[in-house]
PDB file of N, CA and C in Angstrom:
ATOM      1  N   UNK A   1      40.285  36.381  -8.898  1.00  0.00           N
ATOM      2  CA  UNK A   1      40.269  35.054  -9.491  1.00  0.00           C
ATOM      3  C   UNK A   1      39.064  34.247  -8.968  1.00  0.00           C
ATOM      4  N   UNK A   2      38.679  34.113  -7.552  1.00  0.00           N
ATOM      5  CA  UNK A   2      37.555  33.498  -6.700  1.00  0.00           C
ATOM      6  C   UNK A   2      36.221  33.741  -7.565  1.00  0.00           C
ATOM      7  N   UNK A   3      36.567  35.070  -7.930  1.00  0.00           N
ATOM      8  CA  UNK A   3      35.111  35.908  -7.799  1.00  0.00           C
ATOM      9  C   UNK A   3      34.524  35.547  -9.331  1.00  0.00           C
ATOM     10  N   UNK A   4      36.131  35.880 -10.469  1.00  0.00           N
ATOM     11  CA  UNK A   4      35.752  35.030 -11.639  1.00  0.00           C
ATOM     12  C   UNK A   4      35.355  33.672 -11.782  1.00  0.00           C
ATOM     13  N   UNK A   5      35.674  32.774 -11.228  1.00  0.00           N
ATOM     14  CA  UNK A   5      35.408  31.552 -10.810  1.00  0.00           C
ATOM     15  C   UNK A   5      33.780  31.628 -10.563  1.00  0.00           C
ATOM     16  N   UNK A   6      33.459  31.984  -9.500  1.00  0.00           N
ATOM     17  CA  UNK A   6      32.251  31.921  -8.896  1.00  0.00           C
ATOM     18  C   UNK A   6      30.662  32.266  -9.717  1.00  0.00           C
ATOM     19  N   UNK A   7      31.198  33.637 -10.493  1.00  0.00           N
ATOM     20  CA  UNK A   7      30.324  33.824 -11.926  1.00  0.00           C
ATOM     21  C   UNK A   7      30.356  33.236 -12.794  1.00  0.00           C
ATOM     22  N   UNK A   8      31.255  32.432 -13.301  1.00  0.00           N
ATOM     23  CA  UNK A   8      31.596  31.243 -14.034  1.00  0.00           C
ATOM     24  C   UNK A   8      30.618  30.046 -13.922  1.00  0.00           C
ATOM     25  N   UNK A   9      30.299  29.982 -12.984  1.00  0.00           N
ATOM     26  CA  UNK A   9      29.911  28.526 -11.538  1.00  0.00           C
ATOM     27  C   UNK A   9      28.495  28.888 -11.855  1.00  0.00           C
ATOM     28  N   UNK A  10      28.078  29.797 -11.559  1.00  0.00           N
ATOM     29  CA  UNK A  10      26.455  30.440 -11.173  1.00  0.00           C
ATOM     30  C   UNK A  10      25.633  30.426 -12.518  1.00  0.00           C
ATOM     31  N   UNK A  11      26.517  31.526 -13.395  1.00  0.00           N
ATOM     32  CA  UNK A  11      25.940  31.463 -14.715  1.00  0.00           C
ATOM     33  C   UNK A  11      25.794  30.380 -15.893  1.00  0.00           C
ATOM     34  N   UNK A  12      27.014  29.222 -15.086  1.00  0.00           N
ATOM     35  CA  UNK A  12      27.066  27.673 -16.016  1.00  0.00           C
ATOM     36  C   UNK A  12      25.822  27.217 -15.631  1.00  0.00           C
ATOM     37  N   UNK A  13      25.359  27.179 -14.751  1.00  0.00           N
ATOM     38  CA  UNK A  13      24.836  26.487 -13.924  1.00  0.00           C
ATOM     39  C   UNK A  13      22.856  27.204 -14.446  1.00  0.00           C
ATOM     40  N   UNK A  14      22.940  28.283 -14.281  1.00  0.00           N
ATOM     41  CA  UNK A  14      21.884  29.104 -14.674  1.00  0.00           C
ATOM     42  C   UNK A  14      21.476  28.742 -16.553  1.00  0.00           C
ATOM     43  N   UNK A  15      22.846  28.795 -17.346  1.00  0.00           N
ATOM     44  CA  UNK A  15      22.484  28.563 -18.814  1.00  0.00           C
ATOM     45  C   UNK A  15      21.965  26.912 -18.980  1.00  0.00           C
ATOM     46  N   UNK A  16      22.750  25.846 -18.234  1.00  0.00           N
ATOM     47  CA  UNK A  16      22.109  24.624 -18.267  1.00  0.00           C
ATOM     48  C   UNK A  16      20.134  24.680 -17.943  1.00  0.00           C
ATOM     49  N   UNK A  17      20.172  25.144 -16.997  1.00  0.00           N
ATOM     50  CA  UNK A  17      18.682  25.093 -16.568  1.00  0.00           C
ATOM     51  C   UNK A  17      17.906  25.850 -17.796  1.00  0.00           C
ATOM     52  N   UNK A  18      18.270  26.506 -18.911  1.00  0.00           N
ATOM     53  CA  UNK A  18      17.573  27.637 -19.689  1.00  0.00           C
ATOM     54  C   UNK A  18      17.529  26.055 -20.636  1.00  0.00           C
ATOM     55  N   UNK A  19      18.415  25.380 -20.867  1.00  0.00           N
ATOM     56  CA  UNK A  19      18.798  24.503 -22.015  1.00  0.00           C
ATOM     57  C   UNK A  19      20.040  24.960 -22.698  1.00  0.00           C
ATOM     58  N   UNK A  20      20.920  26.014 -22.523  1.00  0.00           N
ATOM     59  CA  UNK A  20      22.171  26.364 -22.991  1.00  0.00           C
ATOM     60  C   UNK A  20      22.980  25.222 -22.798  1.00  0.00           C
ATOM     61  N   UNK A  21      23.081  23.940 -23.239  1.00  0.00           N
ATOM     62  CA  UNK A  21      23.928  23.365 -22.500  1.00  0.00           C
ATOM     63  C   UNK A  21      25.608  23.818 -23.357  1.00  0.00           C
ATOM     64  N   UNK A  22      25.860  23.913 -24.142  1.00  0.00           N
ATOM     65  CA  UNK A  22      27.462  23.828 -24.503  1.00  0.00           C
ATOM     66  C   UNK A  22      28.183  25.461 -23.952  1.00  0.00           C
ATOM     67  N   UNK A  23      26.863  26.318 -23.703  1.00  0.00           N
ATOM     68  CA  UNK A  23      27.563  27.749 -23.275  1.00  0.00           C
ATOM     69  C   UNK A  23      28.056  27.382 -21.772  1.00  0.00           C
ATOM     70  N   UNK A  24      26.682  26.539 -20.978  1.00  0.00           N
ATOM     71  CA  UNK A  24      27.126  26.225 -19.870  1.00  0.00           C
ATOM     72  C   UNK A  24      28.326  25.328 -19.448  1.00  0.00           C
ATOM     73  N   UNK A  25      28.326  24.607 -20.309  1.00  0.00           N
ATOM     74  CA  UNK A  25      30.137  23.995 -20.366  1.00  0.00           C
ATOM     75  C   UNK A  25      31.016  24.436 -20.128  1.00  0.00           C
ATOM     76  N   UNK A  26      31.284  25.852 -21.350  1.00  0.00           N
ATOM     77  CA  UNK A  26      31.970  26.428 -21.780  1.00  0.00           C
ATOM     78  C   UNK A  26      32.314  27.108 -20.329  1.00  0.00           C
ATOM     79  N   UNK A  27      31.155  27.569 -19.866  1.00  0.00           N
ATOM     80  CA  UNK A  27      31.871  28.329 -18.578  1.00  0.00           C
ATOM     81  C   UNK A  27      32.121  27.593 -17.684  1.00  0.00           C
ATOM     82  N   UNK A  28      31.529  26.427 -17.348  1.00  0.00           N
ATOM     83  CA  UNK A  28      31.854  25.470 -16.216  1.00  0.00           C
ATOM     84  C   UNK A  28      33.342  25.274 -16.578  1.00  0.00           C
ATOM     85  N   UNK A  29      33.638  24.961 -17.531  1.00  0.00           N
ATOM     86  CA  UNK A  29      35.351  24.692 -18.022  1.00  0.00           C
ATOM     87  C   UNK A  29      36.138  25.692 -17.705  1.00  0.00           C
ATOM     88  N   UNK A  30      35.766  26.730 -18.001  1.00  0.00           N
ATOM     89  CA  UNK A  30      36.372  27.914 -17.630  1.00  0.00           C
ATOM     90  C   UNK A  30      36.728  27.968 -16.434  1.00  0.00           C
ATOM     91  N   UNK A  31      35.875  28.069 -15.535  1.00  0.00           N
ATOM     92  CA  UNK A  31      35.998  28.385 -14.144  1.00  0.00           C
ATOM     93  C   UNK A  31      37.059  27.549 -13.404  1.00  0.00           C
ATOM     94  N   UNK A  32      37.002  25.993 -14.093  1.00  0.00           N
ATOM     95  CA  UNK A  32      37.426  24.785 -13.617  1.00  0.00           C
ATOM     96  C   UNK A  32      38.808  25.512 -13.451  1.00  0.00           C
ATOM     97  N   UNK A  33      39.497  25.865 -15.194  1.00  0.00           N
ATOM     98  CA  UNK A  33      41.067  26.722 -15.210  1.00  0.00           C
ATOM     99  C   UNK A  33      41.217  27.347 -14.888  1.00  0.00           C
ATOM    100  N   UNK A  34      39.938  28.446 -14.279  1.00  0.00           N
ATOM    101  CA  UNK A  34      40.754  29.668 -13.545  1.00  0.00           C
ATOM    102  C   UNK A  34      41.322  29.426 -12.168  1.00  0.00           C
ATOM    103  N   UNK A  35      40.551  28.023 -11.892  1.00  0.00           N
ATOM    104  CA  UNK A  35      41.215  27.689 -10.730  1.00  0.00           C
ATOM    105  C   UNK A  35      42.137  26.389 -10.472  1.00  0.00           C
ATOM    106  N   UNK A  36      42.886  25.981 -11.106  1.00  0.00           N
ATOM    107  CA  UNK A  36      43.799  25.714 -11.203  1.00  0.00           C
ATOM    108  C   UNK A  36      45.273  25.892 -10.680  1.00  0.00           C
ATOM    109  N   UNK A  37      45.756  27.009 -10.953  1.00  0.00           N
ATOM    110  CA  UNK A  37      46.693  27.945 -10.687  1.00  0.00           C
ATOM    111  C   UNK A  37      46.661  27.923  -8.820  1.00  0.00           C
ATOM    112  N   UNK A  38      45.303  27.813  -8.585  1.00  0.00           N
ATOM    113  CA  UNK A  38      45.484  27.979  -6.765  1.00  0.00           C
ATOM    114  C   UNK A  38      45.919  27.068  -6.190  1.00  0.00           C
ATOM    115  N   UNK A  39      45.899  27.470  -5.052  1.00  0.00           N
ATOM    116  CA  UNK A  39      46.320  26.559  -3.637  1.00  0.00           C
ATOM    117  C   UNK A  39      44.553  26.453  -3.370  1.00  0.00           C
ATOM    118  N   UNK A  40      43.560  26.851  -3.284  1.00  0.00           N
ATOM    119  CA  UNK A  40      42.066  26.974  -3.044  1.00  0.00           C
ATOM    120  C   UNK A  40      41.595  25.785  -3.147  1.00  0.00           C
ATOM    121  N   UNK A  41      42.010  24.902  -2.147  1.00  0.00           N
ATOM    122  CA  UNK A  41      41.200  23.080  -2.680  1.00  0.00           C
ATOM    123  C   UNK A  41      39.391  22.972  -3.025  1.00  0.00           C
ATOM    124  N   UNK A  42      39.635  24.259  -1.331  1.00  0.00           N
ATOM    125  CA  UNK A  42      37.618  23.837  -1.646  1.00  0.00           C
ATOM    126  C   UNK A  42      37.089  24.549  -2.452  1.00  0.00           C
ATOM    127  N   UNK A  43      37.479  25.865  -3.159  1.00  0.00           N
ATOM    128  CA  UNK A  43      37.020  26.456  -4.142  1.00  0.00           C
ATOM    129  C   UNK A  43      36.967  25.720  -5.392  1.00  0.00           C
ATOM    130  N   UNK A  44      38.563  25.503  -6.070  1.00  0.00           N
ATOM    131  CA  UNK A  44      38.709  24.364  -6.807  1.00  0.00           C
ATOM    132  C   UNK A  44      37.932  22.761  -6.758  1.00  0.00           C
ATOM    133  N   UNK A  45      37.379  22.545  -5.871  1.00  0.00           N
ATOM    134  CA  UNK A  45      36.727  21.303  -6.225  1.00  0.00           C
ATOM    135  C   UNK A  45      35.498  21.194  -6.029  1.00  0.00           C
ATOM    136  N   UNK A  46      34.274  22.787  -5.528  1.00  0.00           N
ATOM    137  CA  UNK A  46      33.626  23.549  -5.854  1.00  0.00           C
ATOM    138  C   UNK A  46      33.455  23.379  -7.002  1.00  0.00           C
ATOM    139  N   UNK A  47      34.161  23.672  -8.068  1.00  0.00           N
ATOM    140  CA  UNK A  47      34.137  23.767  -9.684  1.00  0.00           C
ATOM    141  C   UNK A  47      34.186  22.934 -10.202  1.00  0.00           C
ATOM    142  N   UNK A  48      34.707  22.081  -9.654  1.00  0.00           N
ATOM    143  CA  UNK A  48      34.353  20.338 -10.298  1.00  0.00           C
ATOM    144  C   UNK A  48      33.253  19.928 -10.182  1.00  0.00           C
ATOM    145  N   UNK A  49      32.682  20.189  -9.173  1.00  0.00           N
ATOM    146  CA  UNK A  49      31.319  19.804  -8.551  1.00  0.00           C
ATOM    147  C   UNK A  49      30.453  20.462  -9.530  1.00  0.00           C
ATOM    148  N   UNK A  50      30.427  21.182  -9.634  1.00  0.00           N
ATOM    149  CA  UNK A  50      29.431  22.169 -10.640  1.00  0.00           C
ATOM    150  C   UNK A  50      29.723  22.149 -11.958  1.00  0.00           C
ATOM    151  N   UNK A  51      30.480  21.741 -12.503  1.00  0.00           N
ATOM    152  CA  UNK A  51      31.168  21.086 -13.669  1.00  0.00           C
ATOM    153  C   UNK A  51      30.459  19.581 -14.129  1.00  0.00           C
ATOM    154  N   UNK A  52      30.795  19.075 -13.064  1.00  0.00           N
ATOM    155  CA  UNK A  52      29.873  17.410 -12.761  1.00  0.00           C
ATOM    156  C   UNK A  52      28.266  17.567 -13.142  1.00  0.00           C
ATOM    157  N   UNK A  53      28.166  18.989 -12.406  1.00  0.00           N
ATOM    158  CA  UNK A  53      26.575  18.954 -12.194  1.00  0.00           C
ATOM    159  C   UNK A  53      25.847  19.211 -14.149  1.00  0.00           C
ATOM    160  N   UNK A  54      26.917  20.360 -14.863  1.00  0.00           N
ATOM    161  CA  UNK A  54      26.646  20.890 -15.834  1.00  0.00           C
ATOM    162  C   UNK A  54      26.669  19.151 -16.606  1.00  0.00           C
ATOM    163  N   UNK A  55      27.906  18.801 -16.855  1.00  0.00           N
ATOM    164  CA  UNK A  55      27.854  17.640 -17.728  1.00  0.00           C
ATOM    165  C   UNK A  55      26.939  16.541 -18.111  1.00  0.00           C
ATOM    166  N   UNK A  56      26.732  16.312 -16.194  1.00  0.00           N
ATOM    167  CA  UNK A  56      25.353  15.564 -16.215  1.00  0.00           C
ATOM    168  C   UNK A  56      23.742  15.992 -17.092  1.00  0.00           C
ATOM    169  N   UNK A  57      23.980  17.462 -16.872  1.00  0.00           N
ATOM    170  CA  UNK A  57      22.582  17.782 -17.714  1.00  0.00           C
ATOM    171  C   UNK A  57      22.977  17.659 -18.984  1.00  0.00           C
ATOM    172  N   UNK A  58      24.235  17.719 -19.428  1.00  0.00           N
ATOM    173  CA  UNK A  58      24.424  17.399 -20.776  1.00  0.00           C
ATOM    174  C   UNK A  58      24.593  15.667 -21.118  1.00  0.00           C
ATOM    175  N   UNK A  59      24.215  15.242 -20.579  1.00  0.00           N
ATOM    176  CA  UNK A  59      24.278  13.730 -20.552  1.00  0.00           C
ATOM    177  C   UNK A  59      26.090  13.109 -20.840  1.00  0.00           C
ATOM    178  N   UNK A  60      27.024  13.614 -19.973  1.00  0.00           N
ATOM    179  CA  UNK A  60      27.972  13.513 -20.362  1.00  0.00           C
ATOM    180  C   UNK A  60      28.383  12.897 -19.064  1.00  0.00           C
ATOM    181  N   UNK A  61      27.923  11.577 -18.675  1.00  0.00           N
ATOM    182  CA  UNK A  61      28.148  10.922 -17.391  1.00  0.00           C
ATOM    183  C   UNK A  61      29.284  10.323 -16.808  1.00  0.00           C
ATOM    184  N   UNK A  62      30.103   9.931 -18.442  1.00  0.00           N
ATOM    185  CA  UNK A  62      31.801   9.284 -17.407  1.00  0.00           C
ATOM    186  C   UNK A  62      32.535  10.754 -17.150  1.00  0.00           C
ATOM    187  N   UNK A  63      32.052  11.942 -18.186  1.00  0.00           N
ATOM    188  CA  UNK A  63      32.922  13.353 -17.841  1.00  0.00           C
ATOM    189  C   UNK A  63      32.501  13.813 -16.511  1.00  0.00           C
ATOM    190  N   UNK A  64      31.193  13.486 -16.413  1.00  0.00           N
ATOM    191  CA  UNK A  64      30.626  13.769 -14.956  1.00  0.00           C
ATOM    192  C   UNK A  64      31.709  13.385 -14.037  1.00  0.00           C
ATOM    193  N   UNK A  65      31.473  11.639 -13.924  1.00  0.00           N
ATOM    194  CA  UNK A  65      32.097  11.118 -12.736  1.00  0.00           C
ATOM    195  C   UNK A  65      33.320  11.458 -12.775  1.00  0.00           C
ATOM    196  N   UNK A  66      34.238  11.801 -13.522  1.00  0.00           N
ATOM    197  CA  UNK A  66      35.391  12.026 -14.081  1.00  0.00           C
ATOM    198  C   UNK A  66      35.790  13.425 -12.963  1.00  0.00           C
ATOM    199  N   UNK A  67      34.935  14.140 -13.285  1.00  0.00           N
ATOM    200  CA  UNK A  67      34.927  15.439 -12.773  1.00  0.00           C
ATOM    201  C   UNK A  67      34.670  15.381 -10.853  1.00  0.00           C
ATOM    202  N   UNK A  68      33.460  14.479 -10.758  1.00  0.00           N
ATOM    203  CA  UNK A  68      33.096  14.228  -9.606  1.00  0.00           C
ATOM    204  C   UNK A  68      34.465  13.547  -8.297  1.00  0.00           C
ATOM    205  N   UNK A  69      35.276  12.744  -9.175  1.00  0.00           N
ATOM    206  CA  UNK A  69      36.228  11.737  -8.512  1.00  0.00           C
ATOM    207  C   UNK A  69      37.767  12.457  -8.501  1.00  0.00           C
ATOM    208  N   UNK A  70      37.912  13.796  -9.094  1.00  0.00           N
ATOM    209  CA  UNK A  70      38.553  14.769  -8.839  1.00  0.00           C
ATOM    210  C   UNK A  70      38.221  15.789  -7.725  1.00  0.00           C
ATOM    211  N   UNK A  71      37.161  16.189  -7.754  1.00  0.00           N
ATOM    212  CA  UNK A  71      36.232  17.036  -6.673  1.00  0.00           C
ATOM    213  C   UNK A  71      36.252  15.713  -5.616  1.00  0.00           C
ATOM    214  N   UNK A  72      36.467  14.948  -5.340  1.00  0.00           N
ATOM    215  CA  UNK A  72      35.962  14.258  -4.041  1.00  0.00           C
ATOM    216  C   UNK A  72      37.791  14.602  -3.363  1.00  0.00           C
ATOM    217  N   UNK A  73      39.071  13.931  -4.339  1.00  0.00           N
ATOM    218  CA  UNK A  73      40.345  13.666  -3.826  1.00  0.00           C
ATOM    219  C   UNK A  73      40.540  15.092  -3.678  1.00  0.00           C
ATOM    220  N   UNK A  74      40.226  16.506  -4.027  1.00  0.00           N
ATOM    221  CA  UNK A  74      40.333  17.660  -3.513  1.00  0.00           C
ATOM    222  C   UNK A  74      39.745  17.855  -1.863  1.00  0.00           C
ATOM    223  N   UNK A  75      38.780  17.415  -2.042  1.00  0.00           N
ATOM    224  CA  UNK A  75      37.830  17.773  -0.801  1.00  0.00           C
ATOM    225  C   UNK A  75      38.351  16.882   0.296  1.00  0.00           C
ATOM    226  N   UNK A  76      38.808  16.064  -0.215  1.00  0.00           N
ATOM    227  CA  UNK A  76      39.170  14.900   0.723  1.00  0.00           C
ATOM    228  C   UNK A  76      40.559  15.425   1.268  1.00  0.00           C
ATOM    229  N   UNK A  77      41.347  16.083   0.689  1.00  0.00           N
ATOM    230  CA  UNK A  77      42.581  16.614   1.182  1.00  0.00           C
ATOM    231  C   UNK A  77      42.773  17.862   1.523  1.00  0.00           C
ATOM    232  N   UNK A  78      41.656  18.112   0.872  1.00  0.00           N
ATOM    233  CA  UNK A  78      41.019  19.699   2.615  1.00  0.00           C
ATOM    234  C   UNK A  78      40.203  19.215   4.207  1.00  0.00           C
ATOM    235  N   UNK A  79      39.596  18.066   3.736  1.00  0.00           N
ATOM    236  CA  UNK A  79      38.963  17.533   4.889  1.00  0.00           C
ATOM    237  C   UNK A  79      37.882  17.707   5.383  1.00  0.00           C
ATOM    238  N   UNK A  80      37.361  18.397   3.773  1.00  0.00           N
ATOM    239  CA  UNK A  80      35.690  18.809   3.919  1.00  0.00           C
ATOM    240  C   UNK A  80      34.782  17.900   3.668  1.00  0.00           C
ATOM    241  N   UNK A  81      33.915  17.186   4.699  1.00  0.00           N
ATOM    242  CA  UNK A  81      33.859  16.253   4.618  1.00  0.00           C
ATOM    243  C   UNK A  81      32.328  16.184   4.514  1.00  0.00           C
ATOM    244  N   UNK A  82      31.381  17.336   4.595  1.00  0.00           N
ATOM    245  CA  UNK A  82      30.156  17.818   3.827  1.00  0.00           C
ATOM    246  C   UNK A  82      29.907  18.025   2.284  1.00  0.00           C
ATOM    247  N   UNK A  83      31.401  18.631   1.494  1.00  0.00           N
ATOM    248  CA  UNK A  83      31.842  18.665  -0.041  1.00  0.00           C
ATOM    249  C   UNK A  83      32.174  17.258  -0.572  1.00  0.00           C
ATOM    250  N   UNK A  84      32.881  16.347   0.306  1.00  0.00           N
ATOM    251  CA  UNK A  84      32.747  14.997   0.306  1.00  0.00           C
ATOM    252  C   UNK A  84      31.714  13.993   0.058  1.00  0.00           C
ATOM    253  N   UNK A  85      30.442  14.111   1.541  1.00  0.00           N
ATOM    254  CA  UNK A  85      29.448  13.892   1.044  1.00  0.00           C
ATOM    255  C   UNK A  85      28.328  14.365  -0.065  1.00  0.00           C
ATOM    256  N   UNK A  86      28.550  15.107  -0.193  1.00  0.00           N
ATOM    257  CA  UNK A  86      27.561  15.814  -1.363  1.00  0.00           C
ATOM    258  C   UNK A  86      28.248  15.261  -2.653  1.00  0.00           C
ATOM    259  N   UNK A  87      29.289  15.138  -2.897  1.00  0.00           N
ATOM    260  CA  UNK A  87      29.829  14.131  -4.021  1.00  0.00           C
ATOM    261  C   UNK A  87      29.121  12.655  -4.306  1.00  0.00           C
ATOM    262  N   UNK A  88      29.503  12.566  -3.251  1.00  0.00           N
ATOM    263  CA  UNK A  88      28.661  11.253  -3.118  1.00  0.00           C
ATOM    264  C   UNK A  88      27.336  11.056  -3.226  1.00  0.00           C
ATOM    265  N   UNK A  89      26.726  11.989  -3.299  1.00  0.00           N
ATOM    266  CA  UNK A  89      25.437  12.469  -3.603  1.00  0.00           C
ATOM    267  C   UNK A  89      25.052  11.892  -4.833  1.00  0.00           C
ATOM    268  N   UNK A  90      26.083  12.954  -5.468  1.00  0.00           N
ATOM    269  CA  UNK A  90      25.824  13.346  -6.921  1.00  0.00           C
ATOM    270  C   UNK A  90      26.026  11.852  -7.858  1.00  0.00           C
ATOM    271  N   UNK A  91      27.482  11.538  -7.285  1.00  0.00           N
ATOM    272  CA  UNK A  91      27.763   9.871  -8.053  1.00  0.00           C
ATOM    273  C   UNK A  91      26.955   9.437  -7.842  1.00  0.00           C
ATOM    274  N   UNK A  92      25.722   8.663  -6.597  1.00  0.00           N
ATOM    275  CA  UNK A  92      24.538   7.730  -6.099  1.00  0.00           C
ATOM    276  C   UNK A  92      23.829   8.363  -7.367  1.00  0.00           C
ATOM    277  N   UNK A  93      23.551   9.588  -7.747  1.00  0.00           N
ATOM    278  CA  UNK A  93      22.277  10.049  -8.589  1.00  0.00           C
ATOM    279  C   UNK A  93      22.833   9.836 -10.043  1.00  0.00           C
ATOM    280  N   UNK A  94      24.179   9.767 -10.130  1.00  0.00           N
ATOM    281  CA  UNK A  94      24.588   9.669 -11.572  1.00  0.00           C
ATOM    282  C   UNK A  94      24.260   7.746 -12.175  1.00  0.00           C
ATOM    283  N   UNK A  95      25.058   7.358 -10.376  1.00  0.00           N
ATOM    284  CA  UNK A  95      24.585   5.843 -10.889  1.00  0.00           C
ATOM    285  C   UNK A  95      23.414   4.993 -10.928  1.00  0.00           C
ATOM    286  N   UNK A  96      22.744   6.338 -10.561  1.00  0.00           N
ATOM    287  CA  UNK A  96      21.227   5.680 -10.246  1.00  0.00           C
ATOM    288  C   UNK A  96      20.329   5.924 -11.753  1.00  0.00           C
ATOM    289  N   UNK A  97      20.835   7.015 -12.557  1.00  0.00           N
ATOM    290  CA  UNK A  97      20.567   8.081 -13.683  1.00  0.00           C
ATOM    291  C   UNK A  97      19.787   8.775 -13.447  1.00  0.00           C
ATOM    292  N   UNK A  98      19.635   9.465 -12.280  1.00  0.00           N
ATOM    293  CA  UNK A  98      18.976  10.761 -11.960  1.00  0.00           C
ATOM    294  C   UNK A  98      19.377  11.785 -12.771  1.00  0.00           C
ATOM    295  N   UNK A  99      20.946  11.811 -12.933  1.00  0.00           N
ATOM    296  CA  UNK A  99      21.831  12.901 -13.187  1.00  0.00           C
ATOM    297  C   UNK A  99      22.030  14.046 -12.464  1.00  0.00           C
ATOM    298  N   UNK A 100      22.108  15.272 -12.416  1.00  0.00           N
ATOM    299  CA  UNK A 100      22.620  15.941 -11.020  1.00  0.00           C
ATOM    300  C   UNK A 100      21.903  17.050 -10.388  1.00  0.00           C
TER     301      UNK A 100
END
């Protein structure tokens, strides 16, 4: 399940940068549900994060933050507090319109 997830994550992430943006969705979404089902907070909000990141290149900024402010209350209740900051990252660049 991790591992599907993780190719999910890489290759969303890889088709955005080509300009694929709706394939890269497609898998960023994906990945998001395959992890779901877990107990895996930091994996799971991993995928939000990279989800956030895809949307943003698709100019899809409240789905971004949307995504981002899920990935933070995950991370935040694992206590990862580097996955935390790097959220915070991403929101400063979303509200700044860097995007991600």
């Amino acid at each position: 399940m991790m591992t599907q997830m993780l190719i999910r994550q890489v290759r969303a992430k890889l088709l955005v940068r080509r300009g694929e943006l709706v394939e890269g969705e497609r898998l960023a979404r994906e990945a998001v549900e395959l992890g779901r089902p877990t107990d895996a907070l930091e994996a799971k909000a991993n995928s939000l994060r990279d989800l956030a990141v895809v949307l943003s290149a698709a100019k899809k900024r409240n789905e971004a933050l949307d995504a981002l402010d899920e990935a933070q209350r995950l991370y935040q209740e694992k206590g990862h507090t580097i996955g935390a900051t790097y959220v915070e990252e991403l929101r400063a660049g979303l509200a700044a319109g860097r995007g991600g």
